[in-house]
C-alpha atoms as a PDB file:
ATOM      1  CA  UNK A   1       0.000   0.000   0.000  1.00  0.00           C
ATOM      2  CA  UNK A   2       1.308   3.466  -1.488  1.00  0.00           C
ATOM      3  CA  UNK A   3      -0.099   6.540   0.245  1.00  0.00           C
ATOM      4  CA  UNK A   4      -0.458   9.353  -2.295  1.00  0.00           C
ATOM      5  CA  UNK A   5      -0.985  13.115  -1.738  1.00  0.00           C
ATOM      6  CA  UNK A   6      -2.321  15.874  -3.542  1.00  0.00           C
ATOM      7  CA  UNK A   7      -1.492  19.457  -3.513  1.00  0.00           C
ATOM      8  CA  UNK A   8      -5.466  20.934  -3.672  1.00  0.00           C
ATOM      9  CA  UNK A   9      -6.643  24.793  -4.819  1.00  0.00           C
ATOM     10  CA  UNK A  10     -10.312  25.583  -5.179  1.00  0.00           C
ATOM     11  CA  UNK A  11     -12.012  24.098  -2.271  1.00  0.00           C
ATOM     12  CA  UNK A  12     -10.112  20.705  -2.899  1.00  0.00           C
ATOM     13  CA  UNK A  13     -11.604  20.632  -6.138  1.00  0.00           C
ATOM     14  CA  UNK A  14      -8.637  21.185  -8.342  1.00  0.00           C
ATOM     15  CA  UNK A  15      -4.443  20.084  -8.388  1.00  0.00           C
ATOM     16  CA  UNK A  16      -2.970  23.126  -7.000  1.00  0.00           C
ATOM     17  CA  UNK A  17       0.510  24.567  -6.913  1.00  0.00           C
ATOM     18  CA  UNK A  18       2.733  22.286  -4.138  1.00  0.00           C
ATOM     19  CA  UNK A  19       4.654  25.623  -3.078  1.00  0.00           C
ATOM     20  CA  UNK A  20       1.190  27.688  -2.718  1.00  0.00           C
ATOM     21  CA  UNK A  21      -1.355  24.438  -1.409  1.00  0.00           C
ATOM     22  CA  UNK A  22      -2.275  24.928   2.121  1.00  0.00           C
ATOM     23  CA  UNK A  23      -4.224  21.728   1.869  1.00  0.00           C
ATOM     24  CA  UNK A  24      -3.221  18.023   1.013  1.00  0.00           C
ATOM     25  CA  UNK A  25      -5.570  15.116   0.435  1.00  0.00           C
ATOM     26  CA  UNK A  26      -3.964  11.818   1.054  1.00  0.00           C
ATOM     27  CA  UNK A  27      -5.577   8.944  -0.286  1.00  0.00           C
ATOM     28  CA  UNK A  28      -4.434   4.944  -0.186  1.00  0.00           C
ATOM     29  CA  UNK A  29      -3.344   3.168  -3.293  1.00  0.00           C
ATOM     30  CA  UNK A  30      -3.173  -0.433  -3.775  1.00  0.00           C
ATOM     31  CA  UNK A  31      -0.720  -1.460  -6.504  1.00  0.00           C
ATOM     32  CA  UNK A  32      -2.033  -5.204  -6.469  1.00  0.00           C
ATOM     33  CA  UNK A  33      -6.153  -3.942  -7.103  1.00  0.00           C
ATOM     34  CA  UNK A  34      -5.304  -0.097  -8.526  1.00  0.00           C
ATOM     35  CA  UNK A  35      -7.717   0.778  -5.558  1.00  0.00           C
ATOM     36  CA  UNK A  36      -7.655   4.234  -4.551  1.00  0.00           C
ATOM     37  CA  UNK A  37      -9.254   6.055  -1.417  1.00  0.00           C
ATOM     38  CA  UNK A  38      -9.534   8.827   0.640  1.00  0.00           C
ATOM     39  CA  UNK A  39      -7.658   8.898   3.536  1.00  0.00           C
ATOM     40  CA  UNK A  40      -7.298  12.221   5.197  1.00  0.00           C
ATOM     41  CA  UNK A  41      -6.920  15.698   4.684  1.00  0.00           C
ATOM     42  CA  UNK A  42      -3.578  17.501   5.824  1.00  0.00           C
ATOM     43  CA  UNK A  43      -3.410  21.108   6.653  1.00  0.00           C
ATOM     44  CA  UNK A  44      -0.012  22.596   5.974  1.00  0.00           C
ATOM     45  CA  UNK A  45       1.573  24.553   9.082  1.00  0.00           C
ATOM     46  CA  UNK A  46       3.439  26.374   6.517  1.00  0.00           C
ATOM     47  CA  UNK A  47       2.935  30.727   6.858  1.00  0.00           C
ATOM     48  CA  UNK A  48      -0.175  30.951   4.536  1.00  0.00           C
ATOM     49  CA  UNK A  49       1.681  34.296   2.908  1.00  0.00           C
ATOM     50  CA  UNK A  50       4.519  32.552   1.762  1.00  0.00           C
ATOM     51  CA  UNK A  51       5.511  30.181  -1.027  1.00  0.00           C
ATOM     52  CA  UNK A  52       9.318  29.543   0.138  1.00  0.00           C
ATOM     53  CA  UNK A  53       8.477  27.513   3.298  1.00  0.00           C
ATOM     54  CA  UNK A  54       6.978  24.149   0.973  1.00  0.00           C
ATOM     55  CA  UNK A  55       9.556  22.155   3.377  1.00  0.00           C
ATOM     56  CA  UNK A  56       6.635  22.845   6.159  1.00  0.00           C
ATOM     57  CA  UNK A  57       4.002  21.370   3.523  1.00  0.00           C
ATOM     58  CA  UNK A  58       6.997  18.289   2.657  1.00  0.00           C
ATOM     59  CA  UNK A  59       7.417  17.676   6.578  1.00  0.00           C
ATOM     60  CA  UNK A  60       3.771  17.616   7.170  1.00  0.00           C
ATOM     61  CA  UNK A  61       2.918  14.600   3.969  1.00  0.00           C
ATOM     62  CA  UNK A  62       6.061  12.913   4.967  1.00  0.00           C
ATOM     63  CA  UNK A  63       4.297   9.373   5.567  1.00  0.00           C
ATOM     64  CA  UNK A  64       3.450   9.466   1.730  1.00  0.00           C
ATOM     65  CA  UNK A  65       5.088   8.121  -1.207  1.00  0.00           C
ATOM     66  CA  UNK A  66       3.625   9.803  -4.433  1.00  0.00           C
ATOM     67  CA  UNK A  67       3.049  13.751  -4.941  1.00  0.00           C
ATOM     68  CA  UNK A  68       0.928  14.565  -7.292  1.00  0.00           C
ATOM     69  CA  UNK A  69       0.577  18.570  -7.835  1.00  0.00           C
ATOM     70  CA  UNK A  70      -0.168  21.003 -10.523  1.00  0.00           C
ATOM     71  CA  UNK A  71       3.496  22.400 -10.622  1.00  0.00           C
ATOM     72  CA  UNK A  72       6.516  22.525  -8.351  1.00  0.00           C
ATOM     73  CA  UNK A  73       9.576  24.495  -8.219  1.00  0.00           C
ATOM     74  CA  UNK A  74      12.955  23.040  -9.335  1.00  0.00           C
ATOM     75  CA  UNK A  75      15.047  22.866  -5.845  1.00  0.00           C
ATOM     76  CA  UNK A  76      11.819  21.737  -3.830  1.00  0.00           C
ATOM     77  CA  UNK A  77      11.098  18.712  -7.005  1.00  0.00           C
ATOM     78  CA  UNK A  78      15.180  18.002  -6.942  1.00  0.00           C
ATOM     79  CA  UNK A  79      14.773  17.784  -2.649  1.00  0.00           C
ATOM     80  CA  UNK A  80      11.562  15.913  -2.767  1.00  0.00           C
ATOM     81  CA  UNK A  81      13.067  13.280  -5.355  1.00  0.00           C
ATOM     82  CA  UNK A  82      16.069  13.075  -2.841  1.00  0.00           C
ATOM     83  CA  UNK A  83      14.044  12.328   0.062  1.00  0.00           C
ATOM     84  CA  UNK A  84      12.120   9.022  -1.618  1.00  0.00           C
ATOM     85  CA  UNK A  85       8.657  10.826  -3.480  1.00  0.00           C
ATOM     86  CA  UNK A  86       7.776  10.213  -6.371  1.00  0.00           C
ATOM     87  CA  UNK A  87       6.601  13.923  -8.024  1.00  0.00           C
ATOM     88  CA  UNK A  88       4.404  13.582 -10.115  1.00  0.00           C
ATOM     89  CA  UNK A  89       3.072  16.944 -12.272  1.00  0.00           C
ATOM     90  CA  UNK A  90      -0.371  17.038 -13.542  1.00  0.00           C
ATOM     91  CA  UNK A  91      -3.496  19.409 -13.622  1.00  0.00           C
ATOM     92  CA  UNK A  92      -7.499  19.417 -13.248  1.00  0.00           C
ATOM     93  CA  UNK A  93      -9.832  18.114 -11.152  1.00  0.00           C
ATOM     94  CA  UNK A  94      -8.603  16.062  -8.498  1.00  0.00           C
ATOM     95  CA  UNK A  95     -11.151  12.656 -10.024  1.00  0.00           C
ATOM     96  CA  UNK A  96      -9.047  13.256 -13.439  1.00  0.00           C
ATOM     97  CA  UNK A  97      -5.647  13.479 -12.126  1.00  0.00           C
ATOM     98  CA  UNK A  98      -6.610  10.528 -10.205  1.00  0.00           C
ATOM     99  CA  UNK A  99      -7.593   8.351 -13.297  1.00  0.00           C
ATOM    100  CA  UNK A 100      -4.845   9.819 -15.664  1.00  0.00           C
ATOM    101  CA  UNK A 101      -2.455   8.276 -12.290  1.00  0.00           C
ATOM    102  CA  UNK A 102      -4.173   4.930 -12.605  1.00  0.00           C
ATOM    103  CA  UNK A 103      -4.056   4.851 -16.586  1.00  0.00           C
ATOM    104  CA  UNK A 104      -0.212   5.423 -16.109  1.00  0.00           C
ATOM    105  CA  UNK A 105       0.214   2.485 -14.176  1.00  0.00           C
ATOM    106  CA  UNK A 106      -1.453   0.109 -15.942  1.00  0.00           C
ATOM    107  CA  UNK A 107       1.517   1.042 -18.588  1.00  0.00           C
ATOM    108  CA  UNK A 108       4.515   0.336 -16.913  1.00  0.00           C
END
């Protein structure tokens, strides 16, 4: 079981900026059935007025394994990478990025 995250704009409608999100919705991903569900929302303690403090947002979704976001600076993508996610860069609503995830799987 893979826990997967989601940077979330619009009400947690939409994929949202990782450096800008101040909300994360974790869901649980079984690679053996492709099963995905909700698991919990995290609030970022990150200042709400600043971008430059996404280590805040990384420390709070550090149980997870996959980011999925709309777009993500170069340093904080190169650090994330380095400490074991998987970033993952995609945009919509949050039921699309979800199936365009799945669809990707089934390829590799």
């Amino acid at each position: 079981m893979k826990k997967i995250v989601i940077a979330v704009k619009d009400n947690g409608v939409k994929v949202g900026h990782f450096g800008t999100s101040e909300n994360f919705i974790v869901y649980d991903y079984d690679e053996n059935t492709g099963n995905i569900s909700y698991d919990t929302l995290i609030i970022s303690p990150k200042n709400r007025t600043s971008s430059e403090e996404w280590e805040k947002s990384a420390d709070a979704i550090d149980m997870c394994d996959i980011i999925i976001c709309e777009k993500i600076g170069v340093v904080p993508k190169v650090q994330l990478k380095e400490r074991g996610f998987e970033v993952i860069e995609d945009s919509g609503l949050i039921e699309e990025v979800l199936d365009n995830f799945l669809n990707s799987q089934k390829i590799r």
